[in-house]
Protein backbone atom coordinates (compact mmCIF):
# COMPACT_ATOMS: atom_id res chain seq x y z
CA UNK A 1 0.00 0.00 0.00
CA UNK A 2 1.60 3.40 -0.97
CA UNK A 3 1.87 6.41 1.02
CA UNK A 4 -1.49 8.17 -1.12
CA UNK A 5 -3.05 5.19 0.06
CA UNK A 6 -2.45 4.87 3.98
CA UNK A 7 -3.38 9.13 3.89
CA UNK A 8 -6.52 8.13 2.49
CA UNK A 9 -7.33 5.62 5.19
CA UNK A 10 -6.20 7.58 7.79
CA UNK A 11 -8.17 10.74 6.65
CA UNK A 12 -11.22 8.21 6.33
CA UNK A 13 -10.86 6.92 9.51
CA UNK A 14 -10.26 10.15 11.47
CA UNK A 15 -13.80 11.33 8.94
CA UNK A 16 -15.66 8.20 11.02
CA UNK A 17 -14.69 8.80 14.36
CA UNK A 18 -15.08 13.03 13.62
CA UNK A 19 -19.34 11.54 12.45
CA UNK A 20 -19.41 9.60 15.78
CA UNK A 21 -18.53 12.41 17.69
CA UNK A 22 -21.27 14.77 16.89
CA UNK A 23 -24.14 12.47 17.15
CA UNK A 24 -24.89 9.84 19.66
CA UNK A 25 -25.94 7.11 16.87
CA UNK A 26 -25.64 6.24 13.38
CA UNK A 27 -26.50 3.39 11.30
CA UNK A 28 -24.00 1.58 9.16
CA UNK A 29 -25.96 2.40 6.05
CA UNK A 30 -26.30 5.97 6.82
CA UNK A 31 -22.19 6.58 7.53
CA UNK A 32 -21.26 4.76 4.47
CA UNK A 33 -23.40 7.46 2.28
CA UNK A 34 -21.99 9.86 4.53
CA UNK A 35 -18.62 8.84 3.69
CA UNK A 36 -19.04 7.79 0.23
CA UNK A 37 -17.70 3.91 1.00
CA UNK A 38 -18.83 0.91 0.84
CA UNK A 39 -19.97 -1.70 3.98
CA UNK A 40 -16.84 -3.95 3.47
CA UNK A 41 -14.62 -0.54 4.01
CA UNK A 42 -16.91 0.41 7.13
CA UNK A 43 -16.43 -2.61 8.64
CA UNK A 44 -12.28 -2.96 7.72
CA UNK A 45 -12.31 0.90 9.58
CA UNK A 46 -14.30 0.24 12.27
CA UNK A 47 -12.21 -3.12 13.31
CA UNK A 48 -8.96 -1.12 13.20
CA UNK A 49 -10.33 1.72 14.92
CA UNK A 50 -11.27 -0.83 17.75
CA UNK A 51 -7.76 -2.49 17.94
CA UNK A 52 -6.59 1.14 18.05
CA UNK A 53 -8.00 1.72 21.25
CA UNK A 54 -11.15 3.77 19.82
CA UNK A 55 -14.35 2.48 22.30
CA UNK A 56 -16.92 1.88 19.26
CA UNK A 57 -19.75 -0.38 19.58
CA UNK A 58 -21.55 -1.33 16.72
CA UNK A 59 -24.60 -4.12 15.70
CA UNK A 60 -24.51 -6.61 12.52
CA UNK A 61 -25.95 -5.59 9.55
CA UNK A 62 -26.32 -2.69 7.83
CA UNK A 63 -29.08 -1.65 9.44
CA UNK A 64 -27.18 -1.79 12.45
CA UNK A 65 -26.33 1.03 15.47
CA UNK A 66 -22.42 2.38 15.79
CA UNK A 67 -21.67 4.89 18.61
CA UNK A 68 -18.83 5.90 20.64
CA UNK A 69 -18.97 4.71 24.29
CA UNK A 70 -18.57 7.80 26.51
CA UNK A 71 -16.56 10.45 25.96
CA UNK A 72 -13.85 10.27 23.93
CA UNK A 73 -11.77 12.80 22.35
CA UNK A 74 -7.97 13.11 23.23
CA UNK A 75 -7.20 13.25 19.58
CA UNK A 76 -8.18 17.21 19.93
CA UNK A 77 -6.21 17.56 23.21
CA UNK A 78 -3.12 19.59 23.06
CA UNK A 79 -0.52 18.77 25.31
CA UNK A 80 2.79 20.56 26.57
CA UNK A 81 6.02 18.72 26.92
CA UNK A 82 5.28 18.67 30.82
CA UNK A 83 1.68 17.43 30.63
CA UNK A 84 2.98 14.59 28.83
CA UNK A 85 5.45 13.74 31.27
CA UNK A 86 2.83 14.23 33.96
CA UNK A 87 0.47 12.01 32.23
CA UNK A 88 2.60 9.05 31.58
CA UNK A 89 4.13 9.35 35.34
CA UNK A 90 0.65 9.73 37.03
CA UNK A 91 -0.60 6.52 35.21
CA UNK A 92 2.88 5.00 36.21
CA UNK A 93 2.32 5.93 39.98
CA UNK A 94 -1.15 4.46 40.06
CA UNK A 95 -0.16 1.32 38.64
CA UNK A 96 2.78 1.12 41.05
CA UNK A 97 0.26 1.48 43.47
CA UNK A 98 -0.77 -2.26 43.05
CA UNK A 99 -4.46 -1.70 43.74
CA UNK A 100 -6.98 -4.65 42.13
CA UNK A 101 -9.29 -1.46 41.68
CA UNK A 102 -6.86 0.47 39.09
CA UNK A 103 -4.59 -2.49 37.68
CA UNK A 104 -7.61 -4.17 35.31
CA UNK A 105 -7.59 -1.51 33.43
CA UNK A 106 -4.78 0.68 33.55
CA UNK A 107 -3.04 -1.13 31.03
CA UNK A 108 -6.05 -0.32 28.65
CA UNK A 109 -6.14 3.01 29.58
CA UNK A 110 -2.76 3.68 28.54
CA UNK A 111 -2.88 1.94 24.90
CA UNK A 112 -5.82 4.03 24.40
CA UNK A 113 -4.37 7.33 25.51
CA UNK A 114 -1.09 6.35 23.29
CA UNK A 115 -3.09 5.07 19.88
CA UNK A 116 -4.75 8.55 20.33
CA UNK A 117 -1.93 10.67 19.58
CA UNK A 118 -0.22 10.73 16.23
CA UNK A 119 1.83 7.70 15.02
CA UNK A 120 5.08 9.76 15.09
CA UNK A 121 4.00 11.07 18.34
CA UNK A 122 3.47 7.41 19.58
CA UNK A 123 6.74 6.50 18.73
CA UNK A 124 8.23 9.62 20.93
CA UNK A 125 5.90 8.55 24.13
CA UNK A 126 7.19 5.24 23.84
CA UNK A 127 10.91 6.34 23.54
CA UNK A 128 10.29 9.14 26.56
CA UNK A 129 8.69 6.24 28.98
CA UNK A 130 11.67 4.36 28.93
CA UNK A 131 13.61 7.46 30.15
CA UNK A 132 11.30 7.73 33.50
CA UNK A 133 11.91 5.77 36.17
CA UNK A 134 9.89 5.89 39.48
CA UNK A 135 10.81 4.48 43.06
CA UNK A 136 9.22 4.62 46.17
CA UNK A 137 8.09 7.31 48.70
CA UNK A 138 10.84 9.60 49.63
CA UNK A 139 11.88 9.20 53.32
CA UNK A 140 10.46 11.80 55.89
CA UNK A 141 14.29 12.87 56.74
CA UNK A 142 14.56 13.67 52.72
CA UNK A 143 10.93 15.50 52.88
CA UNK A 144 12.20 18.46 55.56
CA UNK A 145 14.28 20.40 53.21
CA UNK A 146 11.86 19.52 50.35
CA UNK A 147 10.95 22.81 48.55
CA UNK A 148 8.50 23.05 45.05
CA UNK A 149 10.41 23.55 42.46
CA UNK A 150 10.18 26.68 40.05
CA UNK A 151 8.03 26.90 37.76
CA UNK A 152 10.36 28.36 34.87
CA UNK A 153 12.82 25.64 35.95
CA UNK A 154 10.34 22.99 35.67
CA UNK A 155 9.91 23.96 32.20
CA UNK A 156 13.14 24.83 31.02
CA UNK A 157 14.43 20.73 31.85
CA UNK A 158 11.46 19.61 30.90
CA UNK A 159 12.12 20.83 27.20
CA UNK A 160 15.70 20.06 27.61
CA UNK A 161 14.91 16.75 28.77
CA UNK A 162 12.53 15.83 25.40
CA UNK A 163 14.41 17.88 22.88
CA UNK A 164 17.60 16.37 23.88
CA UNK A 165 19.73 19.78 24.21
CA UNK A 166 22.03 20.30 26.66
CA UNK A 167 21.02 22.83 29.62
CA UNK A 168 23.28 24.98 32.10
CA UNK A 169 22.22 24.74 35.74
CA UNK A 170 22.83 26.37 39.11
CA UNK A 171 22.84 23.39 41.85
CA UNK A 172 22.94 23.58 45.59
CA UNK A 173 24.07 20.48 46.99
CA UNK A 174 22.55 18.93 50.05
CA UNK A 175 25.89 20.67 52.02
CA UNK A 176 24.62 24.14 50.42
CA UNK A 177 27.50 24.39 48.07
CA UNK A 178 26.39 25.84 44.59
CA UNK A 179 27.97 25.23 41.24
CA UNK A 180 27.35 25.72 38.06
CA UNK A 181 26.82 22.50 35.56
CA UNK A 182 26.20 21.88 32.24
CA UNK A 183 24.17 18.36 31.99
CA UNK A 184 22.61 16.37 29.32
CA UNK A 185 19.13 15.33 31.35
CA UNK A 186 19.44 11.29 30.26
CA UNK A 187 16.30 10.10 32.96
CA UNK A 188 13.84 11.64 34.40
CA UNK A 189 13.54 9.79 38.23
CA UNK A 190 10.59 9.83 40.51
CA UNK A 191 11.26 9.21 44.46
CA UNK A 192 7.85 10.76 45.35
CA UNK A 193 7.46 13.50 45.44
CA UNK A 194 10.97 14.34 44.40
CA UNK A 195 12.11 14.76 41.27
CA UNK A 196 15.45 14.00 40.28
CA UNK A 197 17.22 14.00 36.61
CA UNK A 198 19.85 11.35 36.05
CA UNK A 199 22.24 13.13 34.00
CA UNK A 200 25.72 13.08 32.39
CA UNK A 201 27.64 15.90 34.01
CA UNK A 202 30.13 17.74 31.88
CA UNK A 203 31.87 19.50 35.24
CA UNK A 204 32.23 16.07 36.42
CA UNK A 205 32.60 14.25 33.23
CA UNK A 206 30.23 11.14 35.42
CA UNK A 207 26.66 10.45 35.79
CA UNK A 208 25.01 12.48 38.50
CA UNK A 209 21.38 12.50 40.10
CA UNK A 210 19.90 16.31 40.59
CA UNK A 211 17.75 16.90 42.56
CA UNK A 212 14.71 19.18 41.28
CA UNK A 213 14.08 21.73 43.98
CA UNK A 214 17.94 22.46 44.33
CA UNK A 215 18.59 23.33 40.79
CA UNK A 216 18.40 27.05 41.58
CA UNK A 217 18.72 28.92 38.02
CA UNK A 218 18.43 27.29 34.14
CA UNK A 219 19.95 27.97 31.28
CA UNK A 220 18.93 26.65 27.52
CA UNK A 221 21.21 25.51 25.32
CA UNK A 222 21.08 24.34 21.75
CA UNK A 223 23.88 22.04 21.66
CA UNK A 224 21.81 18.53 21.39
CA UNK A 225 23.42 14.96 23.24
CA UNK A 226 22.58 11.84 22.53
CA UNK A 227 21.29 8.74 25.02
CA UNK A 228 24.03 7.21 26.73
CA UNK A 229 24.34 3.80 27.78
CA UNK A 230 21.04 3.27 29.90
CA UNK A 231 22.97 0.28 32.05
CA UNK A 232 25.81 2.49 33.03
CA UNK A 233 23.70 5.62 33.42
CA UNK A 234 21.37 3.81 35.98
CA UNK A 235 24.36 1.25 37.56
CA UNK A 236 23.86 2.87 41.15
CA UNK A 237 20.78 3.94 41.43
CA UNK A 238 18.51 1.14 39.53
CA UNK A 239 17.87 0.04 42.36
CA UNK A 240 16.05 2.66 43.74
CA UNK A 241 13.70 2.75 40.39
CA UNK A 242 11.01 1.06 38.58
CA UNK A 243 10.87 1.94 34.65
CA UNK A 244 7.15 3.05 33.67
């Protein structure tokens, strides 16, 4: 199939879930005139549509009902580099949390929410999850000096962290000393609810965890890095971490 081809279906597909959307029920034979395709090609959409995560329910025949089960309609939902990140980690805490109430379908629930972004998009959520790691509650010793971390801060790794590009920091160790560091943000590590970026360390020329709340200042960069050897870059602290 060429690429004309796979546009077409796509468009067509993205045309039937767009008709679902803005009415509550349609017959088979009325969305094929509305589409201009035949039953065979209804049904071939509607199948794929349903492996991709899409909650359609539909009856036999072309006579039959199709609807969309609830609400359902991330594929107009525009999300920031940090709202992804906060998505995939929140899902990632609550299935760490074990619970028969969330595990059943959690794993459902995150197909879904992946099939409805774009397929290159897909690909970059699947490449980003295996950069987060999360651990367990952080220790009430750790949680004293615990401060939120900056907003603009927040941001600035957080864009660093998906567009691969190097950022300058200003860190204040646990002993208060502060230095300035330019780090390639490899892993993004959750000991909640403390953040902490595994990163390679130019000053140090070593992998080093930061802390969130003590990276005072931020700098971008545009000088990109690429992903180092995950083994080595979580040798020491793996432990600590479950990926999501």
């Amino acid at each position: 199939m060429g690429k004309g081809s796979l546009k077409e279906k796509k468009d067509r597909q993205e045309q039937i879930v767009a008709c679902l959307r803005s009415e509550s029920f349609w017959t088979s034979a009325r969305l094929c005139d509305e589409l201009e395709i035949s039953y065979r090609t209804l049904m071939r959409d509607l199948a794929e549509l349903k492996e991709a995560g899409v909650p359609i329910i539909s009856d036999k025949g072309r006579g039959g009902g199709i609807s969309i089960v609830g609400r359902w309609g991330l594929n107009n939902l525009q999300l920031s580099n940090s709202e992804v990140i906060t998505l995939l980690t929140s899902l990632a805490i609550t299935e760490s949390l074990n619970s028969p109430l969330f595990t059943d379908n959690i794993n459902s629930i995150k197909k879904r929410i992946s099939s409805a972004f774009p397929i290159e998009q897909q690909q970059v959520i699947a490449k980003i999850r295996k950069r987060i790691l999360i651990g367990d509650h952080a220790t009430h010793d750790v949680l004293e000096n615990y401060q939120t971390p900056k907003k603009d801060v927040l941001k600035d790794l957080t864009d660093s962290f998906f567009n691969f590009t190097k950022i300058q920091i200003t860190y204040k160790s646990a002993a208060g000393e502060i230095t300035e560091r330019l780090i390639e943000p490899q892993m993004l590590c959750l000991i909640y609810p403390i953040w902490y970026f595994l990163c390679w360390d130019d000053l140090r020329k070593a992998e080093r965890l930061f802390r969130i709340d003590r990276i005072l200042t931020t700098k971008r960069t545009n000088i990109h890095f690429k992903l180092r050897n995950k083994g080595k870059m979580i040798e020491g602290a793996g432990e600590f971490f479950q990926k999501i």
